[in-house]
N, C-alpha and C. Protein backbone atom coordinates (compact mmCIF):
# COMPACT_ATOMS: atom_id res chain seq x y z
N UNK A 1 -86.97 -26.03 81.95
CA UNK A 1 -87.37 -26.01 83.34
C UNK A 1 -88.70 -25.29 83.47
N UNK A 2 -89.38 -25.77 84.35
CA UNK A 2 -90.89 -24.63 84.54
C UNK A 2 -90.48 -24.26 85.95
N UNK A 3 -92.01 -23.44 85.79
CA UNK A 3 -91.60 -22.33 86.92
C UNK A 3 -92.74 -23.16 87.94
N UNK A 4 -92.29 -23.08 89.28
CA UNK A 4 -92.62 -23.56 90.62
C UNK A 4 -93.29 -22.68 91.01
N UNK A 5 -94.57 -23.64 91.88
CA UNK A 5 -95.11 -22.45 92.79
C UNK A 5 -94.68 -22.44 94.16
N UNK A 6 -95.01 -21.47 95.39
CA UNK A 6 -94.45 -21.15 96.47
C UNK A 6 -95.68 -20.64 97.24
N UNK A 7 -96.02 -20.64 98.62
CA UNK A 7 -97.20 -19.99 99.10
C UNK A 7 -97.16 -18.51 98.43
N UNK A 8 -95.98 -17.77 98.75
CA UNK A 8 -96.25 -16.25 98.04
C UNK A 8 -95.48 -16.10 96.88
N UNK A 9 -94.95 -17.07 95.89
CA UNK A 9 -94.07 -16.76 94.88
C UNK A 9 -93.88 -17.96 94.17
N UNK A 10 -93.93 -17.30 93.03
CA UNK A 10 -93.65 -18.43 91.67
C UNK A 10 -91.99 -18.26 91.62
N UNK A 11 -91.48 -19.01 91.70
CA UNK A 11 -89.89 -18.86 91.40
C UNK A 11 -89.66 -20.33 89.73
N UNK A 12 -88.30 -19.68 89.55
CA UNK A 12 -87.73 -20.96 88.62
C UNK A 12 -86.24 -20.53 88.84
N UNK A 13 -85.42 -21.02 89.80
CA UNK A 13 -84.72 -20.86 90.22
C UNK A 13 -83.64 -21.98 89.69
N UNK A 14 -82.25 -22.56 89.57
CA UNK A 14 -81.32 -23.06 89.17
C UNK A 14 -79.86 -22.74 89.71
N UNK A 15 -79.61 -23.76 90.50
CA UNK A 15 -77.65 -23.46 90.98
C UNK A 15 -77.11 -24.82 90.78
N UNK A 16 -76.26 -24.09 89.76
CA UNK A 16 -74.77 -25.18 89.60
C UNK A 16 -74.07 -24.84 90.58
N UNK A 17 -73.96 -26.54 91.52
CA UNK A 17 -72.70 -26.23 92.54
C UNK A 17 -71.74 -27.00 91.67
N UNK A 18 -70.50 -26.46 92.07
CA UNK A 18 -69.13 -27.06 91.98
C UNK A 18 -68.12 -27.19 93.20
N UNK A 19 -68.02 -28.41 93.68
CA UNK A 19 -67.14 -28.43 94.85
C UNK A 19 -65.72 -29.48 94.34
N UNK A 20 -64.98 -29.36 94.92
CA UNK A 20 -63.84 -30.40 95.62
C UNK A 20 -63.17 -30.86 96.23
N UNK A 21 -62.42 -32.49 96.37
CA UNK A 21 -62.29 -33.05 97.87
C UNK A 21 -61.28 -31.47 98.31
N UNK A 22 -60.72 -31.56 99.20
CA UNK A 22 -59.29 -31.04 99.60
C UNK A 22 -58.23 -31.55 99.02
N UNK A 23 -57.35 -30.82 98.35
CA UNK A 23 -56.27 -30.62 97.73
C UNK A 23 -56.62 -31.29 96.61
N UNK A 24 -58.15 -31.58 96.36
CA UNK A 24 -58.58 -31.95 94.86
C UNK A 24 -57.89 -33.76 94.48
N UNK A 25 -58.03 -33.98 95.78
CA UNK A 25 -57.04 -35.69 95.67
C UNK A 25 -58.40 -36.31 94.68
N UNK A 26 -57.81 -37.17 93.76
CA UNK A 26 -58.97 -38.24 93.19
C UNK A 26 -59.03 -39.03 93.97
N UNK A 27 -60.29 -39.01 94.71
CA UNK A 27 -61.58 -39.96 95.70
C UNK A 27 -62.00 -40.76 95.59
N UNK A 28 -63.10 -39.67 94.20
CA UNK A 28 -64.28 -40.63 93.29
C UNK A 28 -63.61 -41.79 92.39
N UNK A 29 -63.18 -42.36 92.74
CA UNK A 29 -62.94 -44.41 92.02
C UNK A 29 -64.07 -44.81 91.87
N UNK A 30 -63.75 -45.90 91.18
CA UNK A 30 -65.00 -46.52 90.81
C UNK A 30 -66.58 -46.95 91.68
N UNK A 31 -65.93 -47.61 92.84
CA UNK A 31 -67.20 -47.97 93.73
C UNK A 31 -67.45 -46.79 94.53
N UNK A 32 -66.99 -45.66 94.61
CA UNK A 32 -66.72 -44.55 95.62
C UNK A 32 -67.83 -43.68 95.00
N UNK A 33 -67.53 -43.53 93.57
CA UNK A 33 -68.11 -42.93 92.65
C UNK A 33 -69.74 -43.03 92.37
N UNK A 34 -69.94 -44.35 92.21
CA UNK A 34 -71.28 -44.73 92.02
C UNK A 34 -72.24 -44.63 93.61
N UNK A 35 -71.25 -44.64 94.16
CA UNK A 35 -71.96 -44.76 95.71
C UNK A 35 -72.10 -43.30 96.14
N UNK A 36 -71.53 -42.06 95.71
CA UNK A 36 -71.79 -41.30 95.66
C UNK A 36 -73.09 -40.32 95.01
N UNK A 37 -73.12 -40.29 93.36
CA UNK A 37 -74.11 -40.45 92.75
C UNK A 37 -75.61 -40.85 93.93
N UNK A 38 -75.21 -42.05 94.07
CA UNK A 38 -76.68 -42.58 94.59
C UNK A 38 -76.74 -42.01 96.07
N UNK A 39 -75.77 -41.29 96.91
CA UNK A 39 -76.14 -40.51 98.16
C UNK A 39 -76.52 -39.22 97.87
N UNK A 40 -76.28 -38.58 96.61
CA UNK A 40 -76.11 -37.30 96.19
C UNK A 40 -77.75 -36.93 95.66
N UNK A 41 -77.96 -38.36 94.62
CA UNK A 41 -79.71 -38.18 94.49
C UNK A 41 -80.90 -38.09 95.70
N UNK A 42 -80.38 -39.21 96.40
CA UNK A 42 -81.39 -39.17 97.31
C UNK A 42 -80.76 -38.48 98.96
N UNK A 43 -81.14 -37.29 99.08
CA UNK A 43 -80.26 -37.18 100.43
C UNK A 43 -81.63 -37.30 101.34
N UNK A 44 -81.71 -38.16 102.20
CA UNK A 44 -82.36 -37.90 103.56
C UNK A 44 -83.41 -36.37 103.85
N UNK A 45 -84.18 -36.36 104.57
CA UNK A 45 -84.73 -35.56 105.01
C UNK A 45 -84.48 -33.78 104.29
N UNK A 46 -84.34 -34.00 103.17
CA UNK A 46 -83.80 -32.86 102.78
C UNK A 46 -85.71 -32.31 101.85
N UNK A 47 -85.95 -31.18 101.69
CA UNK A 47 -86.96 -30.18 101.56
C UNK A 47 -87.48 -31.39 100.11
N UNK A 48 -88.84 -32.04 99.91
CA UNK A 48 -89.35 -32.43 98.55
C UNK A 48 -89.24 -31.28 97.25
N UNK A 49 -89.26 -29.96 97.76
CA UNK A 49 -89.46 -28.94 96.74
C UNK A 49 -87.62 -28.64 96.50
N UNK A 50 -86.84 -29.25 97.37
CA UNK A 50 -85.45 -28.88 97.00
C UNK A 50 -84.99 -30.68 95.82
N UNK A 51 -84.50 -30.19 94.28
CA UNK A 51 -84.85 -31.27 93.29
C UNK A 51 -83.43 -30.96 93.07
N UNK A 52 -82.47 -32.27 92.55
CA UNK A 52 -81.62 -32.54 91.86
C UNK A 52 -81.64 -32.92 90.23
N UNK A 53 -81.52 -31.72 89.50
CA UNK A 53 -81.63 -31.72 88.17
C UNK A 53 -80.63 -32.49 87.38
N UNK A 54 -79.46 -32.48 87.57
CA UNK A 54 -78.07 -33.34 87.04
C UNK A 54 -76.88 -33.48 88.00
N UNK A 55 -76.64 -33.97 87.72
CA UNK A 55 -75.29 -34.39 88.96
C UNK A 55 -74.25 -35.21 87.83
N UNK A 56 -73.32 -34.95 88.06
CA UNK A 56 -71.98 -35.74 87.53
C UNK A 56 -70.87 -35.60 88.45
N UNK A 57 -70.50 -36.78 88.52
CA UNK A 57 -69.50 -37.27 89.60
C UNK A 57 -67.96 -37.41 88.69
N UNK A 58 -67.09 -36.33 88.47
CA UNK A 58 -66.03 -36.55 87.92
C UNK A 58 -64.69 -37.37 88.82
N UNK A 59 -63.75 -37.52 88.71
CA UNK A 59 -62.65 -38.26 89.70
C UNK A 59 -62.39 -37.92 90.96
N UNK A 60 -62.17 -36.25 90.73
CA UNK A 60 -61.56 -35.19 91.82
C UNK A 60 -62.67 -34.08 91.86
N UNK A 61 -63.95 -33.97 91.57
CA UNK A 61 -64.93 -32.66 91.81
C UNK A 61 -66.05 -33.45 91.48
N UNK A 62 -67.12 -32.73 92.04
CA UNK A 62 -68.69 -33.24 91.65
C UNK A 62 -69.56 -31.65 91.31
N UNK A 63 -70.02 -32.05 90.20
CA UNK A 63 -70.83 -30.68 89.45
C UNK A 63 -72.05 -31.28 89.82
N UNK A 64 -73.33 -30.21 90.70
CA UNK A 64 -74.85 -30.38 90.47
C UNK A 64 -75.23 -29.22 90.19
N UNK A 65 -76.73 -29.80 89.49
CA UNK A 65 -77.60 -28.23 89.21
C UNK A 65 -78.91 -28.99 89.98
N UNK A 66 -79.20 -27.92 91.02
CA UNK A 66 -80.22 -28.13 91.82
C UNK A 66 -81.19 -26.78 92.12
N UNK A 67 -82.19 -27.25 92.56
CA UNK A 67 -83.35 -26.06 92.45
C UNK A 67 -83.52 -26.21 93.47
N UNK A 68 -83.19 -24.88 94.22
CA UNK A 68 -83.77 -24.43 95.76
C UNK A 68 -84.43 -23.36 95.58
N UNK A 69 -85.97 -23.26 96.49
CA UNK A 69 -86.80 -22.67 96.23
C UNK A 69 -86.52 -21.28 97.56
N UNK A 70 -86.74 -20.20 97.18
CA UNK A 70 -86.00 -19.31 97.56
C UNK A 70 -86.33 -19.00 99.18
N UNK A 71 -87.10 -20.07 100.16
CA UNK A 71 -87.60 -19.67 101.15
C UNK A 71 -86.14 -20.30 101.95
N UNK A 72 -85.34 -20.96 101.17
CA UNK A 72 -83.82 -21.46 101.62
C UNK A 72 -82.73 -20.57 101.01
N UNK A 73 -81.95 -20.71 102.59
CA UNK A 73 -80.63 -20.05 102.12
C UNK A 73 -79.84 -21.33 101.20
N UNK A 74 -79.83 -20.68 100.29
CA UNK A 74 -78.52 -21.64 99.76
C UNK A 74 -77.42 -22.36 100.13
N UNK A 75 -76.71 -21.42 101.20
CA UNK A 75 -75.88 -21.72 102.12
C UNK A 75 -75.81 -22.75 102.62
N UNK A 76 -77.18 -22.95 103.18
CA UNK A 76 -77.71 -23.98 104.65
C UNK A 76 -77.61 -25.02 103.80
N UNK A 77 -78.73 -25.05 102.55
CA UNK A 77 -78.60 -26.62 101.83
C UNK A 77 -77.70 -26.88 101.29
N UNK A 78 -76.96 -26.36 100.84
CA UNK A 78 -75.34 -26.73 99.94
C UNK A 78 -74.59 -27.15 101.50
N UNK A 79 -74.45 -26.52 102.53
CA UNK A 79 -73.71 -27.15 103.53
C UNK A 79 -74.55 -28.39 104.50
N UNK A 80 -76.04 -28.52 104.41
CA UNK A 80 -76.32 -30.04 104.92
C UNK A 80 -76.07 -30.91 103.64
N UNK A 81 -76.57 -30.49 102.59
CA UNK A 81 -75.97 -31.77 101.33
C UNK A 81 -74.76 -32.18 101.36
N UNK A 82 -73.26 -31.26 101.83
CA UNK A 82 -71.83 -31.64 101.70
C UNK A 82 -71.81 -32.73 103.41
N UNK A 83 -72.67 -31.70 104.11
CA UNK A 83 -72.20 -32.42 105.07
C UNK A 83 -73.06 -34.17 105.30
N UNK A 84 -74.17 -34.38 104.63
CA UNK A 84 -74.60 -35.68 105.01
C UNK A 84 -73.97 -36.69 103.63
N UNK A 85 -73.49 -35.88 102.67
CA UNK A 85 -72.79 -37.05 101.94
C UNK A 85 -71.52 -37.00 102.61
N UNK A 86 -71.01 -36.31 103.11
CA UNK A 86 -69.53 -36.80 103.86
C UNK A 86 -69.74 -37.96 104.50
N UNK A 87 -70.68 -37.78 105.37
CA UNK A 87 -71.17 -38.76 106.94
C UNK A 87 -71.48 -40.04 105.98
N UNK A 88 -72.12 -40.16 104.70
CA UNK A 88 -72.45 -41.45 104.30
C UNK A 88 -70.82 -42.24 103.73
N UNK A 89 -70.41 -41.18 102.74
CA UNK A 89 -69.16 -41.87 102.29
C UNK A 89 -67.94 -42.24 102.94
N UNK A 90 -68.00 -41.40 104.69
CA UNK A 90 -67.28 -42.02 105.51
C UNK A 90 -67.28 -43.12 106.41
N UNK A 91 -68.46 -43.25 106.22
CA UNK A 91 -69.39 -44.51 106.92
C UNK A 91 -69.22 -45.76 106.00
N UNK A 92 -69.11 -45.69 104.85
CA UNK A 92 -68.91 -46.62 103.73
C UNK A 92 -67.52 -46.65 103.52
N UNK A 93 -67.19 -46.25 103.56
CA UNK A 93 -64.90 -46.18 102.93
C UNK A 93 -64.15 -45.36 103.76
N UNK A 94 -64.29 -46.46 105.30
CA UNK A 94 -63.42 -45.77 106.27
C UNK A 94 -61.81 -45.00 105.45
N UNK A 95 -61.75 -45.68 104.74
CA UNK A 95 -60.14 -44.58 103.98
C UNK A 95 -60.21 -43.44 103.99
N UNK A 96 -61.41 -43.23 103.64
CA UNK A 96 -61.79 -41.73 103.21
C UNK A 96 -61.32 -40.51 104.46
């Protein structure tokens, strides 16, 4: 990884998230899965300097390592990323 610049700070920053559905039900199926992946890379309006380094979409959890540059709470982007892939994958597989 290299190190980023920032108006006042060079950072090289790295967070593995680990989340899962509720009660850890397997979700991610096959078309659920891939359609995920591809909401997870590209999210909408989200910061150019905020980068998705790896992502793997297992059955029942999704592991990313993403670089948020420290002028973000972590918080905020880990909860608009959960919350606009919800809104897509519920929009796609009313089951869900």
């Amino acid at each position: 990884m290299r190190f980023r610049k920032g108006a006042h700070a060079i950072y090289k920053t790295e967070y593995h998230l680990v989340w899962i559905p509720r009660y850890r039900r397997k979700i991610f199926v096959k078309g659920v899965k891939e359609y995920a992946e591809k909401v997870l890379l590209h999210i909408p309006e989200l910061d150019p300097d905020i980068e998705v380094v790896k992502l793997s979409v297992q059955v029942d959890h999704v592991h990313m390592v993403i670089v948020i540059p420290p002028r973000y709470a972590v918080a905020r982007v880990v909860q608009y990323i959960k919350s606009q892939s919800a809104k897509a994958l519920r929009a796609k597989f009313p089951f869900l």
